[in-house]
C-alpha atoms as a PDB file:
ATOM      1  CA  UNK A   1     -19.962  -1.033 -18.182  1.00  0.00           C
ATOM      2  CA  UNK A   2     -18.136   0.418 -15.369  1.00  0.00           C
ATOM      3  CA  UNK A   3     -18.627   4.538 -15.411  1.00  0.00           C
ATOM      4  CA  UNK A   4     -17.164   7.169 -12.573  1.00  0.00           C
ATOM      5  CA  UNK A   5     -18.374  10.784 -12.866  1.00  0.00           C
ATOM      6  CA  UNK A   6     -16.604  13.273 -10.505  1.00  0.00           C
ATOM      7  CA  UNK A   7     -18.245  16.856  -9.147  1.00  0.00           C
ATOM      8  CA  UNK A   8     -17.332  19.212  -7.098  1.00  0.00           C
ATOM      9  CA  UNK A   9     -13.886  21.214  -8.610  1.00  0.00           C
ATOM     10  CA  UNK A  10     -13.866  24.815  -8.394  1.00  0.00           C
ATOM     11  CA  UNK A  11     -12.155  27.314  -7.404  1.00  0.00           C
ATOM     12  CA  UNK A  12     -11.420  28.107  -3.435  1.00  0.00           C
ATOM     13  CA  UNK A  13      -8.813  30.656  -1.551  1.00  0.00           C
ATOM     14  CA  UNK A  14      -5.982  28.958   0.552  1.00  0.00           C
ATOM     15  CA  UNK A  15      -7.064  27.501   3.560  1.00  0.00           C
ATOM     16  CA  UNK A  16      -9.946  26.737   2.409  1.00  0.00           C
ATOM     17  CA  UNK A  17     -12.586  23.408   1.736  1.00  0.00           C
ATOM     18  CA  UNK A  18     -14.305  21.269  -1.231  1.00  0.00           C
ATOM     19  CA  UNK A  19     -15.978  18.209  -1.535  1.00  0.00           C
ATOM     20  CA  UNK A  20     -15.017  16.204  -4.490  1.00  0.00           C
ATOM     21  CA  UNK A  21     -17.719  13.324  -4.878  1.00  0.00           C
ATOM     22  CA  UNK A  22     -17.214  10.543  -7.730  1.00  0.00           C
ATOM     23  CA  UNK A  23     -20.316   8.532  -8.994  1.00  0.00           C
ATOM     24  CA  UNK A  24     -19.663   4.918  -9.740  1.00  0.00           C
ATOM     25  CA  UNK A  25     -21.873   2.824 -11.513  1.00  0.00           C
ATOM     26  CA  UNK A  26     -22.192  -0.560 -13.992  1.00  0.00           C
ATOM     27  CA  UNK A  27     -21.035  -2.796 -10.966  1.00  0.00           C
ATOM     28  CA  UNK A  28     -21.149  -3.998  -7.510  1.00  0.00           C
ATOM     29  CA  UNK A  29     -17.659  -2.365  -6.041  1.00  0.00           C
ATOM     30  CA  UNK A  30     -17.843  -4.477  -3.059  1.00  0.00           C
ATOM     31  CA  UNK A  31     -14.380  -5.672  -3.354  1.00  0.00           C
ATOM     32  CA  UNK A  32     -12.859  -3.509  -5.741  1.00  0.00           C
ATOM     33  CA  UNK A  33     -10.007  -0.476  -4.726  1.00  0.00           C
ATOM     34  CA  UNK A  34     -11.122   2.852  -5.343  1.00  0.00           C
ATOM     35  CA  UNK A  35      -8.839   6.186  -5.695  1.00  0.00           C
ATOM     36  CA  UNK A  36      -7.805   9.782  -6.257  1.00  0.00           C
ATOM     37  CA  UNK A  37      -5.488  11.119  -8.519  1.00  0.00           C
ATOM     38  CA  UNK A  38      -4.829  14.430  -9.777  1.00  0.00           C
ATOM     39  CA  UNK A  39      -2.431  15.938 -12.266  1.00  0.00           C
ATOM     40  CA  UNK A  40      -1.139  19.111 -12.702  1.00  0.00           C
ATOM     41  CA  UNK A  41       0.091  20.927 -15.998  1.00  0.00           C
ATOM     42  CA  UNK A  42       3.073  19.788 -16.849  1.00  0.00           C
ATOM     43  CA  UNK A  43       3.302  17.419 -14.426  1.00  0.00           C
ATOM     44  CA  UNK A  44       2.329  13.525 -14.538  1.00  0.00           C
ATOM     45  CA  UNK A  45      -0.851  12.200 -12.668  1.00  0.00           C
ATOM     46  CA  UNK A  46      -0.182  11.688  -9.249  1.00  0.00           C
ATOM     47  CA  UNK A  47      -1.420   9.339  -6.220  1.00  0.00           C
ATOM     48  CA  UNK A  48      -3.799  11.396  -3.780  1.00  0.00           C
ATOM     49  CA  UNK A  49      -5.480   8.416  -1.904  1.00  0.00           C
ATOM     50  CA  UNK A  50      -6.842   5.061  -2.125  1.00  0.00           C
ATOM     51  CA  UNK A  51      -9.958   2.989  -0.299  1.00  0.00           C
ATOM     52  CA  UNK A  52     -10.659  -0.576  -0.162  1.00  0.00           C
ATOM     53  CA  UNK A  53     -14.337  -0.929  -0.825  1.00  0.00           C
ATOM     54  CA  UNK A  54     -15.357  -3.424   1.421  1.00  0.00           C
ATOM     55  CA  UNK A  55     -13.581  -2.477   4.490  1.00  0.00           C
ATOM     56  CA  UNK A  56     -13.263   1.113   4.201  1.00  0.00           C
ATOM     57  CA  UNK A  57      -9.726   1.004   4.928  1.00  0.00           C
ATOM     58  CA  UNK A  58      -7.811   4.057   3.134  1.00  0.00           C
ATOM     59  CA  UNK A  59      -4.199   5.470   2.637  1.00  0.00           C
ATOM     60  CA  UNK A  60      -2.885   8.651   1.250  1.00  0.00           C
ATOM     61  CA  UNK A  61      -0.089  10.712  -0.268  1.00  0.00           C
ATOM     62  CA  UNK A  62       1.955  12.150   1.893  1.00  0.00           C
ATOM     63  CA  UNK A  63       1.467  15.386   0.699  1.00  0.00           C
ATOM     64  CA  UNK A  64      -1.915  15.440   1.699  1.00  0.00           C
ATOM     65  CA  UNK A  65      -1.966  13.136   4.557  1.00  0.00           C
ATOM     66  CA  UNK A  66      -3.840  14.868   7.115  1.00  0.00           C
ATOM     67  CA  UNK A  67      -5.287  17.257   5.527  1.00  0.00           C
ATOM     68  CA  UNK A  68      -7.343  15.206   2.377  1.00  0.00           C
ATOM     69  CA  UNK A  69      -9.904  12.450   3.749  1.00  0.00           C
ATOM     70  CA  UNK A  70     -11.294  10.043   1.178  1.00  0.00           C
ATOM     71  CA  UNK A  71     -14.594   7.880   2.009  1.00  0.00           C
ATOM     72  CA  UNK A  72     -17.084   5.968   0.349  1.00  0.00           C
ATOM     73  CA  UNK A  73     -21.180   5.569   0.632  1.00  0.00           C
ATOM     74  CA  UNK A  74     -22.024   1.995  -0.161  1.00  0.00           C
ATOM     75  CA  UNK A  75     -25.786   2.859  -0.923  1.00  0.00           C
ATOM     76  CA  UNK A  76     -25.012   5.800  -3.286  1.00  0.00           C
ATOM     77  CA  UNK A  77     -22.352   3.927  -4.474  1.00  0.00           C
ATOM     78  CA  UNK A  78     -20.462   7.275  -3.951  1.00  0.00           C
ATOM     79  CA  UNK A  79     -16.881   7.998  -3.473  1.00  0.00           C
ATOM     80  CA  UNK A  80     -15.680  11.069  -1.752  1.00  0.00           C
ATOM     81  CA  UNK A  81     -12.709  13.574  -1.261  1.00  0.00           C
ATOM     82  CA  UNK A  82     -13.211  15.867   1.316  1.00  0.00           C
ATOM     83  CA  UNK A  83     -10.273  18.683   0.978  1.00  0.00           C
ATOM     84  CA  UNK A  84      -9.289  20.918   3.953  1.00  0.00           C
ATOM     85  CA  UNK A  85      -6.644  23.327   4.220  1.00  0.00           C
ATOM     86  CA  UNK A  86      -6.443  23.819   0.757  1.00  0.00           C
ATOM     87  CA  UNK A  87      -2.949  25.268  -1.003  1.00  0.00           C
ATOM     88  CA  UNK A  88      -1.975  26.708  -3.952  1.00  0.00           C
ATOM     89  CA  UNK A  89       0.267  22.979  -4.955  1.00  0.00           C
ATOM     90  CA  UNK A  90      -3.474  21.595  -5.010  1.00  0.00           C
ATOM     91  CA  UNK A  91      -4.497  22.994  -7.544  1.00  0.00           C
ATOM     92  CA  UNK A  92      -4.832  20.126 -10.644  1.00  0.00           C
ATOM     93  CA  UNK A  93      -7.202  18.395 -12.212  1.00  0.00           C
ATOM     94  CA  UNK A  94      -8.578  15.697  -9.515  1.00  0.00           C
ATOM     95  CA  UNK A  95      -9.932  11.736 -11.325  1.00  0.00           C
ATOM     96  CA  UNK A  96     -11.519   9.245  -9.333  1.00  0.00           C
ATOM     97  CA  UNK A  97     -10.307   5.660 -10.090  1.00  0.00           C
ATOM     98  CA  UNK A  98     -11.580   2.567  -9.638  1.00  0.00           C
ATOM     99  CA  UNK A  99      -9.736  -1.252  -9.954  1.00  0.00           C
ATOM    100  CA  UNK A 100     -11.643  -4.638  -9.559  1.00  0.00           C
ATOM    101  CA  UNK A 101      -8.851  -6.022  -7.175  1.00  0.00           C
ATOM    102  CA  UNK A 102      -9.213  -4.574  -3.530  1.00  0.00           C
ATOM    103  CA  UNK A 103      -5.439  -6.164  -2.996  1.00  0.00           C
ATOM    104  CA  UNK A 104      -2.978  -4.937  -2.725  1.00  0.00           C
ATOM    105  CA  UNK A 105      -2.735  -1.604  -2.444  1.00  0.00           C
ATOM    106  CA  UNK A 106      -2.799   0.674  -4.806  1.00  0.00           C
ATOM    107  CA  UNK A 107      -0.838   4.038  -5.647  1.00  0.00           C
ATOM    108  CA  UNK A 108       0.056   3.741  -9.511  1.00  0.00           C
ATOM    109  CA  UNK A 109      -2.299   5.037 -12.489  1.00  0.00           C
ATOM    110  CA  UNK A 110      -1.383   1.448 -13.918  1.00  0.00           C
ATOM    111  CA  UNK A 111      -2.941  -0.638 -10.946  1.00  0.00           C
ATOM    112  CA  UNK A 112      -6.124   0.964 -12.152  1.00  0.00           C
ATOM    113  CA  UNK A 113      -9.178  -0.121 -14.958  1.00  0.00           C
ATOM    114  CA  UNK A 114     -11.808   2.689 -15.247  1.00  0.00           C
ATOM    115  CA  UNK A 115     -10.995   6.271 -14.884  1.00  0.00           C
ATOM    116  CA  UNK A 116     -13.622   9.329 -14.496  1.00  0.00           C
ATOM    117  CA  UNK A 117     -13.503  12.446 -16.418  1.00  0.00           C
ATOM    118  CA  UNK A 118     -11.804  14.737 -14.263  1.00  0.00           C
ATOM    119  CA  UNK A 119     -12.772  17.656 -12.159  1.00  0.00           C
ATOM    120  CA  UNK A 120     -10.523  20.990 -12.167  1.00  0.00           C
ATOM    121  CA  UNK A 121      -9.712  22.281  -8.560  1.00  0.00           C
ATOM    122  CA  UNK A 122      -7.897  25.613  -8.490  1.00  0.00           C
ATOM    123  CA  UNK A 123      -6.441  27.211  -5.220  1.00  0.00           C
ATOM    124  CA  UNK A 124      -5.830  30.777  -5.291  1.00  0.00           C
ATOM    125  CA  UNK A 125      -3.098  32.536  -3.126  1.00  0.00           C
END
């Protein structure tokens, strides 16, 4: 049984950095797509950024594109989100994702299996 546990939300001042790590387990994710979502109140869950297992190879909203880098650590079987330049607009509840299929790629909630629990983020102005 596939499970993803997320860490690292909290509160941070504009401009500034966290770490979001999600723990996968149940699996070998060698070739499946992992990902970031978040959602907002109010607002539907929305694409943050994607990786392909295997290769590494990654792609991102534009909204964050830049600023966001996702990356994974194949012997912690870790995902990560490393946030920079944080704004206010950031501020949601952040899942981690994870889909057997590492093709093609993936932006939608739908293209995705398993889901983690979510972990709040909250940028202050």
């Amino acid at each position: 049984q596939v499970q993803l546990v997320e860490s690292g939300g909290g509160l941070v001042q504009a401009g500034g950095s966290l770490r979001l790590s999600c723990a996968a387990s149940g699996r070998t994710f060698s070739n499946w797509s992992m990902g970031w979502f978040r959602q907002a109140p109010g607002n539907e869950r929305e694409f943050v950024a994607t990786i392909r297992w295997s290769s590494g190879a990654s792609y991102y909203a534009d909204s964050v594109q830049g600023r966001f880098t996702i990356s994974r650590d194949n012997a912690k079987n870790t995902m990560y989100l490393q946030m920079d330049s944080l704004r206010p607009e950031d501020t949601a509840v952040y899942y981690c994702a994870a889909d057997p299929t590492g093709w093609p790629i993936k932006r939608v909630p739908d293209d995705y299996d398993y889901w983690g629990q979510g972990t709040q983020v909250t940028v202050s102005s």
